[in-house]
PDB file of N, CA and C in Angstrom:
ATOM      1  N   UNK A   1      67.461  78.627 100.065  1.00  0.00           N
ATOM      2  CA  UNK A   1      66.525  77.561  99.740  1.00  0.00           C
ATOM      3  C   UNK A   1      67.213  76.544  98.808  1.00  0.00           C
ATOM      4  N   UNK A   2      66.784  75.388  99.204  1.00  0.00           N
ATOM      5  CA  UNK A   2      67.765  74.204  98.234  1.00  0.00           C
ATOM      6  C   UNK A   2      66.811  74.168  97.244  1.00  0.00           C
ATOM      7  N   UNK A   3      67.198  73.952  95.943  1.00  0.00           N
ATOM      8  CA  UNK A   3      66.591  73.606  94.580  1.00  0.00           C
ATOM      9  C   UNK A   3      67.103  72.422  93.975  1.00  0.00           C
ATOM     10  N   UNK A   4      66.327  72.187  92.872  1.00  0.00           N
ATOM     11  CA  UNK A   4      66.614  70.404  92.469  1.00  0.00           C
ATOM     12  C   UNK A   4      67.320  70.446  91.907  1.00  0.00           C
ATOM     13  N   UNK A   5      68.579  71.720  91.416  1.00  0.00           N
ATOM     14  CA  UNK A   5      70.138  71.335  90.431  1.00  0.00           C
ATOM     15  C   UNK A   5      71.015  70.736  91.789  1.00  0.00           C
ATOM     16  N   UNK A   6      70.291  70.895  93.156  1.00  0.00           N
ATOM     17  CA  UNK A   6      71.446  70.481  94.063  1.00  0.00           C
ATOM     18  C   UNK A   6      71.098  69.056  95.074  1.00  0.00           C
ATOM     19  N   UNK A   7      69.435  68.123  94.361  1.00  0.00           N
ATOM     20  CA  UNK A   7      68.724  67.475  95.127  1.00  0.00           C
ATOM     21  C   UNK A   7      69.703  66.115  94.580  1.00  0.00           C
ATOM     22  N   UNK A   8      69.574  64.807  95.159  1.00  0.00           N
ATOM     23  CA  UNK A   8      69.930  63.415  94.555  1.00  0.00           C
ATOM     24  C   UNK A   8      69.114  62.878  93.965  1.00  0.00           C
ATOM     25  N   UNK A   9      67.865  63.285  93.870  1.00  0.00           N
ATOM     26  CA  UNK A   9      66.657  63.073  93.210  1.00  0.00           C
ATOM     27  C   UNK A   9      66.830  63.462  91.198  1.00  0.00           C
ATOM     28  N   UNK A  10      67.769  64.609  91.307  1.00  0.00           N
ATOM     29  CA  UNK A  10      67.562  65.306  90.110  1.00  0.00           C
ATOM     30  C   UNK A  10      68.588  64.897  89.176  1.00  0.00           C
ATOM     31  N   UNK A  11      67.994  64.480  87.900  1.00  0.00           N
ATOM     32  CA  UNK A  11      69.239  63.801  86.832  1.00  0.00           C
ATOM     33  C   UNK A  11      69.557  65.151  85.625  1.00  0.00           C
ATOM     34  N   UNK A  12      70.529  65.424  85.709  1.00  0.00           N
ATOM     35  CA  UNK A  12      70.719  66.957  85.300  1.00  0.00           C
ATOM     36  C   UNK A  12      71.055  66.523  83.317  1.00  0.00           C
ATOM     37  N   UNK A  13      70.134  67.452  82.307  1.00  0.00           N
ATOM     38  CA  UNK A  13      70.039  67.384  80.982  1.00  0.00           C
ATOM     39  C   UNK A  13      69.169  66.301  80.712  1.00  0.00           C
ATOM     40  N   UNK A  14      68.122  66.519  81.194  1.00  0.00           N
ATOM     41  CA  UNK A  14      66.818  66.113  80.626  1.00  0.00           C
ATOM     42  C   UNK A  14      66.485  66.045  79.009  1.00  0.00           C
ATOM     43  N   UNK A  15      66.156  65.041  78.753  1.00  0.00           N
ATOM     44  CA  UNK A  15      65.449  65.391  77.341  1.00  0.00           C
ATOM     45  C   UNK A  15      63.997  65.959  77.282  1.00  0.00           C
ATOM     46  N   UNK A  16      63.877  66.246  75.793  1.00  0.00           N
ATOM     47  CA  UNK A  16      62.416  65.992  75.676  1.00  0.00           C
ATOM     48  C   UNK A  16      61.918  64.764  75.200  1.00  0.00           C
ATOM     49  N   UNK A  17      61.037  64.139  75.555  1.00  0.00           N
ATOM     50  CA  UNK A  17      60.061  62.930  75.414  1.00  0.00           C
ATOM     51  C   UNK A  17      59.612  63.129  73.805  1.00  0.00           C
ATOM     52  N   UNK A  18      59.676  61.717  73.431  1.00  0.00           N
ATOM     53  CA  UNK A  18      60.155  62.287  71.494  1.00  0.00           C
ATOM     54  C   UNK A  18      60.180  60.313  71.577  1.00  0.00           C
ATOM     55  N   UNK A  19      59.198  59.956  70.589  1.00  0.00           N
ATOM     56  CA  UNK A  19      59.546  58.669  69.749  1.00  0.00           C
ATOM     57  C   UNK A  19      60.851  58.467  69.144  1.00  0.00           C
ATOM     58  N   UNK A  20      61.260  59.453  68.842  1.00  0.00           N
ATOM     59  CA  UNK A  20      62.863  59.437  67.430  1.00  0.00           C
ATOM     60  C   UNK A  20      63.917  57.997  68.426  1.00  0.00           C
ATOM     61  N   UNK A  21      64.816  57.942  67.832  1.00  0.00           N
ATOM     62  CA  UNK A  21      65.767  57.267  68.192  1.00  0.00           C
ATOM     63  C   UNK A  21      66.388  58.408  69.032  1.00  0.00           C
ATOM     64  N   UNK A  22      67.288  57.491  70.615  1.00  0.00           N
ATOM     65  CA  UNK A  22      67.947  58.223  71.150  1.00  0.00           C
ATOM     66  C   UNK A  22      68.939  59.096  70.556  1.00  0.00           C
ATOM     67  N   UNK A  23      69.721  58.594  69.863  1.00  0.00           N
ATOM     68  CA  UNK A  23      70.373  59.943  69.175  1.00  0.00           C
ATOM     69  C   UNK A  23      70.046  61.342  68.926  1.00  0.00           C
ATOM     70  N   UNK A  24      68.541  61.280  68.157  1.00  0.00           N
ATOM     71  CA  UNK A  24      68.026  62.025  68.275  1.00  0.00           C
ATOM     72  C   UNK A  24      67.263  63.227  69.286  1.00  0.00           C
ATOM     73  N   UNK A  25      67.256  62.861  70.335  1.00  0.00           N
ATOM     74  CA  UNK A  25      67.031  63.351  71.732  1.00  0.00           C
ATOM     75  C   UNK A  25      67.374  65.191  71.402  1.00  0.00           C
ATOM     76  N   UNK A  26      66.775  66.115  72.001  1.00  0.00           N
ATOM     77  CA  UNK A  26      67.277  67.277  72.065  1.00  0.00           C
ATOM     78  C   UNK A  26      67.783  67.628  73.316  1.00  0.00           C
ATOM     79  N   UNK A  27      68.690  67.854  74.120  1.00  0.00           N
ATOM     80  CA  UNK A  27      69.177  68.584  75.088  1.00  0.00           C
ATOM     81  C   UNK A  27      68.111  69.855  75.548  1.00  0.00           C
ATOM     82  N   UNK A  28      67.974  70.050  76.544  1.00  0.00           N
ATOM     83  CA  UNK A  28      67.166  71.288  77.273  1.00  0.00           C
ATOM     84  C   UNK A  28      67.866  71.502  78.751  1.00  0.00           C
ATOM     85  N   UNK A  29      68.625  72.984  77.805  1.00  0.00           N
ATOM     86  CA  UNK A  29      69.424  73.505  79.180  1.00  0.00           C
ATOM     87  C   UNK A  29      68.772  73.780  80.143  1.00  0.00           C
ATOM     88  N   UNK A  30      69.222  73.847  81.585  1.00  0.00           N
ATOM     89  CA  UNK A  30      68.790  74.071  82.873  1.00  0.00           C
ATOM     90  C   UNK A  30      67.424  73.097  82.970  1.00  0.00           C
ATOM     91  N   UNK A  31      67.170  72.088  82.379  1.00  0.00           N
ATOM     92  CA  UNK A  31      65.873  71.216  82.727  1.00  0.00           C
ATOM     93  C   UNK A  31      66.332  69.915  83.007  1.00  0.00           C
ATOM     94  N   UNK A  32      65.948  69.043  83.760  1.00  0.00           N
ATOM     95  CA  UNK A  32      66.143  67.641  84.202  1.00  0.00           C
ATOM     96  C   UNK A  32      65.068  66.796  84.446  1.00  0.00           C
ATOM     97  N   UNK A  33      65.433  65.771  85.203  1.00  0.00           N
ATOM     98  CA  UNK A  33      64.184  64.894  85.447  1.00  0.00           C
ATOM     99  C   UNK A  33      64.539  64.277  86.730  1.00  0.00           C
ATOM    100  N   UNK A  34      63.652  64.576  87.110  1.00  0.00           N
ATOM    101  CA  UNK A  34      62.762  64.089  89.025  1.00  0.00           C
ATOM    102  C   UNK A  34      62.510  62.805  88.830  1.00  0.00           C
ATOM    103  N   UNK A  35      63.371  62.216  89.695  1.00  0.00           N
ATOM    104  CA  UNK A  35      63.252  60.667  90.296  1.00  0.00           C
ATOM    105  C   UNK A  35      62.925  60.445  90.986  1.00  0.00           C
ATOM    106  N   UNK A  36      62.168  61.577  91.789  1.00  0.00           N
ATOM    107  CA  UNK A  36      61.592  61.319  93.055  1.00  0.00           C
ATOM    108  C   UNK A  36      60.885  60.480  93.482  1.00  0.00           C
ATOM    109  N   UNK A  37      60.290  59.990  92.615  1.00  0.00           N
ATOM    110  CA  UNK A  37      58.350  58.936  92.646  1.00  0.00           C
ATOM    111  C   UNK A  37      58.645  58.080  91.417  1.00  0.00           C
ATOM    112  N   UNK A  38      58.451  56.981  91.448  1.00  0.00           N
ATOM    113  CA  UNK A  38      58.336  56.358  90.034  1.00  0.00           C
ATOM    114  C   UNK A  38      58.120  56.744  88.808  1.00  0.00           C
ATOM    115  N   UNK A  39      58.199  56.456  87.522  1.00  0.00           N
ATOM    116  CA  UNK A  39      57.453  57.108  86.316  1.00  0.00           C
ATOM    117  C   UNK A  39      56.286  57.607  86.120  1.00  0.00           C
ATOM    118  N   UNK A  40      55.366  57.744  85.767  1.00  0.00           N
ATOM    119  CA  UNK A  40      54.277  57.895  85.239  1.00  0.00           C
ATOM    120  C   UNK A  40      53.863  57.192  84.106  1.00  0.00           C
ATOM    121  N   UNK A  41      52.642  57.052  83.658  1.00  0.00           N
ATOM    122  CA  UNK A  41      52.516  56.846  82.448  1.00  0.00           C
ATOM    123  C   UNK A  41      52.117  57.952  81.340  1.00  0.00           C
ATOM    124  N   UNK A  42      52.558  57.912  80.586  1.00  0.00           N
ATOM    125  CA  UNK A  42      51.846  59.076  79.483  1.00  0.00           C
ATOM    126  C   UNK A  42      51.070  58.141  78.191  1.00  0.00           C
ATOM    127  N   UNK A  43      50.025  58.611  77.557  1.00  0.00           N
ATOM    128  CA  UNK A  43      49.382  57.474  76.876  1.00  0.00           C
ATOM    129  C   UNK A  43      49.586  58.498  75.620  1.00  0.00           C
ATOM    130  N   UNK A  44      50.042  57.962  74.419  1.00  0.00           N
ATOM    131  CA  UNK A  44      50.543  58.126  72.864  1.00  0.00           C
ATOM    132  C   UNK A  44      49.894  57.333  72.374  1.00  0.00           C
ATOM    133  N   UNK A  45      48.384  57.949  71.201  1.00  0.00           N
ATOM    134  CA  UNK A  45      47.379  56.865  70.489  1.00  0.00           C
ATOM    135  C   UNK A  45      48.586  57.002  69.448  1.00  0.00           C
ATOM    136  N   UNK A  46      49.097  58.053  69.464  1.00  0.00           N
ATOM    137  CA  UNK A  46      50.350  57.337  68.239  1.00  0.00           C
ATOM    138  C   UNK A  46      51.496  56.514  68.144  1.00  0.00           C
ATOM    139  N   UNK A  47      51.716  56.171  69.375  1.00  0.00           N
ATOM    140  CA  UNK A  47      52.853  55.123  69.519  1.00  0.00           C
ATOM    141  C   UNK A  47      52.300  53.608  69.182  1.00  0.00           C
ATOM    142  N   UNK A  48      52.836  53.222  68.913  1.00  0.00           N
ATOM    143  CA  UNK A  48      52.561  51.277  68.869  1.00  0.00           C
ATOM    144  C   UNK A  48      52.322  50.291  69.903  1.00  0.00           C
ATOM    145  N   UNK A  49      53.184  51.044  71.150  1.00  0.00           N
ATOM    146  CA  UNK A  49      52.438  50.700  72.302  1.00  0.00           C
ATOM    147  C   UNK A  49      51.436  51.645  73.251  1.00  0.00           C
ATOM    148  N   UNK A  50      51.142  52.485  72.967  1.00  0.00           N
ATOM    149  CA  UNK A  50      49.765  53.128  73.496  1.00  0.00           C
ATOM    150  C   UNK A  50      50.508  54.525  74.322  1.00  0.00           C
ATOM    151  N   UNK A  51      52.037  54.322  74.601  1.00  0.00           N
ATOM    152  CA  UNK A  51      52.261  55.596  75.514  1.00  0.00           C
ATOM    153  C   UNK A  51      53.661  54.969  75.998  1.00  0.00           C
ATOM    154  N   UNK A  52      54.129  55.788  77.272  1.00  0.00           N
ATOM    155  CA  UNK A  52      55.353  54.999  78.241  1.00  0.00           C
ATOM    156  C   UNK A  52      55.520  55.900  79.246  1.00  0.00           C
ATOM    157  N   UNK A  53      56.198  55.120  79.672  1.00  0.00           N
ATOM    158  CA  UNK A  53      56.514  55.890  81.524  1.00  0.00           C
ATOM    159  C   UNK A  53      57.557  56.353  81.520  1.00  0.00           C
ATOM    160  N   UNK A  54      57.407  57.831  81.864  1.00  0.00           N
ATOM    161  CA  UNK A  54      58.156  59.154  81.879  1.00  0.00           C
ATOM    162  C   UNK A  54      58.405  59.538  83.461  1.00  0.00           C
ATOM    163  N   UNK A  55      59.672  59.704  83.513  1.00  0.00           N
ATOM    164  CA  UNK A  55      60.160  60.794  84.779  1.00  0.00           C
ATOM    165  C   UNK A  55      59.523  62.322  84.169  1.00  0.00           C
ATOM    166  N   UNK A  56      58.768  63.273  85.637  1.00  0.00           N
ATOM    167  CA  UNK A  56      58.923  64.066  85.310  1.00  0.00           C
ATOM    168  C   UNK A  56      59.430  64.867  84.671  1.00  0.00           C
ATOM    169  N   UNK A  57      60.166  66.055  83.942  1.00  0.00           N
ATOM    170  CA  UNK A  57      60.643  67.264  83.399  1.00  0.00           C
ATOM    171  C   UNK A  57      60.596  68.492  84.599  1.00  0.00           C
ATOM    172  N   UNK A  58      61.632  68.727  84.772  1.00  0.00           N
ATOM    173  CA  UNK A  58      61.515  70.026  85.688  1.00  0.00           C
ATOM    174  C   UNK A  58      62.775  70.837  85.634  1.00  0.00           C
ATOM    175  N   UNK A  59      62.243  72.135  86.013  1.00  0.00           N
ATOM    176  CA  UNK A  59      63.285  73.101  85.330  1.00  0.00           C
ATOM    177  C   UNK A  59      64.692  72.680  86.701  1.00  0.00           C
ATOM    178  N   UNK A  60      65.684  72.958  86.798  1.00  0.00           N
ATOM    179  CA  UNK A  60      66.604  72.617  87.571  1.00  0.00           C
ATOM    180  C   UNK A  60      66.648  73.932  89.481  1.00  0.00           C
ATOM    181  N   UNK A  61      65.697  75.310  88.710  1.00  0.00           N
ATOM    182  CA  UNK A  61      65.968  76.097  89.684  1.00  0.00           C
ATOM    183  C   UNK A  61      64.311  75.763  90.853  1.00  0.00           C
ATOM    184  N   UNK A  62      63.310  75.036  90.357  1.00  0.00           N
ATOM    185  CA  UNK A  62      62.386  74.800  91.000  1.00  0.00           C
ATOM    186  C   UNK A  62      63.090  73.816  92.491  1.00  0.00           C
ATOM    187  N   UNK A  63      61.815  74.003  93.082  1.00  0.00           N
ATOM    188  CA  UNK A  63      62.237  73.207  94.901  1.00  0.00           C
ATOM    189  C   UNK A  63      60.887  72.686  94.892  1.00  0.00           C
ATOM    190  N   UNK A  64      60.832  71.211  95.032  1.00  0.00           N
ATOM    191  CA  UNK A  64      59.499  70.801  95.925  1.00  0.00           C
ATOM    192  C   UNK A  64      59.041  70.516  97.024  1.00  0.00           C
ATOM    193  N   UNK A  65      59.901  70.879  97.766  1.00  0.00           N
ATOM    194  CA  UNK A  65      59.626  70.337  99.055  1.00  0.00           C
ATOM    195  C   UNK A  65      60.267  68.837  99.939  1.00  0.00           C
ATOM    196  N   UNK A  66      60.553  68.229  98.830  1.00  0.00           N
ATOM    197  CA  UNK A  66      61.095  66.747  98.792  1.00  0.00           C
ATOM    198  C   UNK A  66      62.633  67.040  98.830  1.00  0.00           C
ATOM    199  N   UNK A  67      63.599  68.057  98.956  1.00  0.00           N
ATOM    200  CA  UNK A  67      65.003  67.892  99.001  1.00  0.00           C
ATOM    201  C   UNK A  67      66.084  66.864  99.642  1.00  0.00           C
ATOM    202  N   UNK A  68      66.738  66.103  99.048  1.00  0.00           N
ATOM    203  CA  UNK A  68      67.420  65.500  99.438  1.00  0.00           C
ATOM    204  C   UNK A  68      68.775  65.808  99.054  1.00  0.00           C
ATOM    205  N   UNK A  69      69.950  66.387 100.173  1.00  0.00           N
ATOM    206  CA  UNK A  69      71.545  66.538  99.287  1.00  0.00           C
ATOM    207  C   UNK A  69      72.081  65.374  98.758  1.00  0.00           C
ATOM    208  N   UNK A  70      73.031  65.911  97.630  1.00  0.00           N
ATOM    209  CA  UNK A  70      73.817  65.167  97.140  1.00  0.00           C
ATOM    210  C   UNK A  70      74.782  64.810  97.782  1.00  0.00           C
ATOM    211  N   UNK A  71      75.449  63.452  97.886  1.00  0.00           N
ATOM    212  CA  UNK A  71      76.254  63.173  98.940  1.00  0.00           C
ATOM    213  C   UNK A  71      77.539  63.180  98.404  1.00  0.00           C
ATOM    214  N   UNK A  72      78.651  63.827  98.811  1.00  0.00           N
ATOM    215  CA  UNK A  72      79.806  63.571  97.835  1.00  0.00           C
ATOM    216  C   UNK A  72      80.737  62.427  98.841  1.00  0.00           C
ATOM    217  N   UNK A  73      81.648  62.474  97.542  1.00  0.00           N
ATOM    218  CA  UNK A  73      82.208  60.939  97.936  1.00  0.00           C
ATOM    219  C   UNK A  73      84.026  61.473  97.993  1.00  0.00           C
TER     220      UNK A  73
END
């Protein structure tokens, strides 16, 4: 079964979603983010602008159904 560490969809070392400055970002092994579909919005009454649009989070060994290979060059 293909999983999303092997899709073109999947951007491998995901963060977590965090106001801080990028620097600050934490790494989360084996998790990424699905490009599959546009962002989303997420709404933050604590942010200054109300929220922002997030790529999914998904662990790297999950499959949705949507597989696409990576094409090498």
């Amino acid at each position: 079964m293909s999983t999303c560490l092997r899709c073109t969809h999947f951007l491998e070392a995901g963060t977590n979603p965090t106001s801080s400055p990028p620097g600050l970002y934490r790494r989360i092994d084996n998790v990424g983010l699905c490009r599959r579909s546009p962002p989303i919005w997420i709404a933050d009454p604590d942010d200054e602008d109300g929220g922002g649009f997030c790529f999914p989070t998904i662990h790297e060994q999950h499959s949705c159904g949507d597989f696409k290979p990576r094409i090498s060059i």
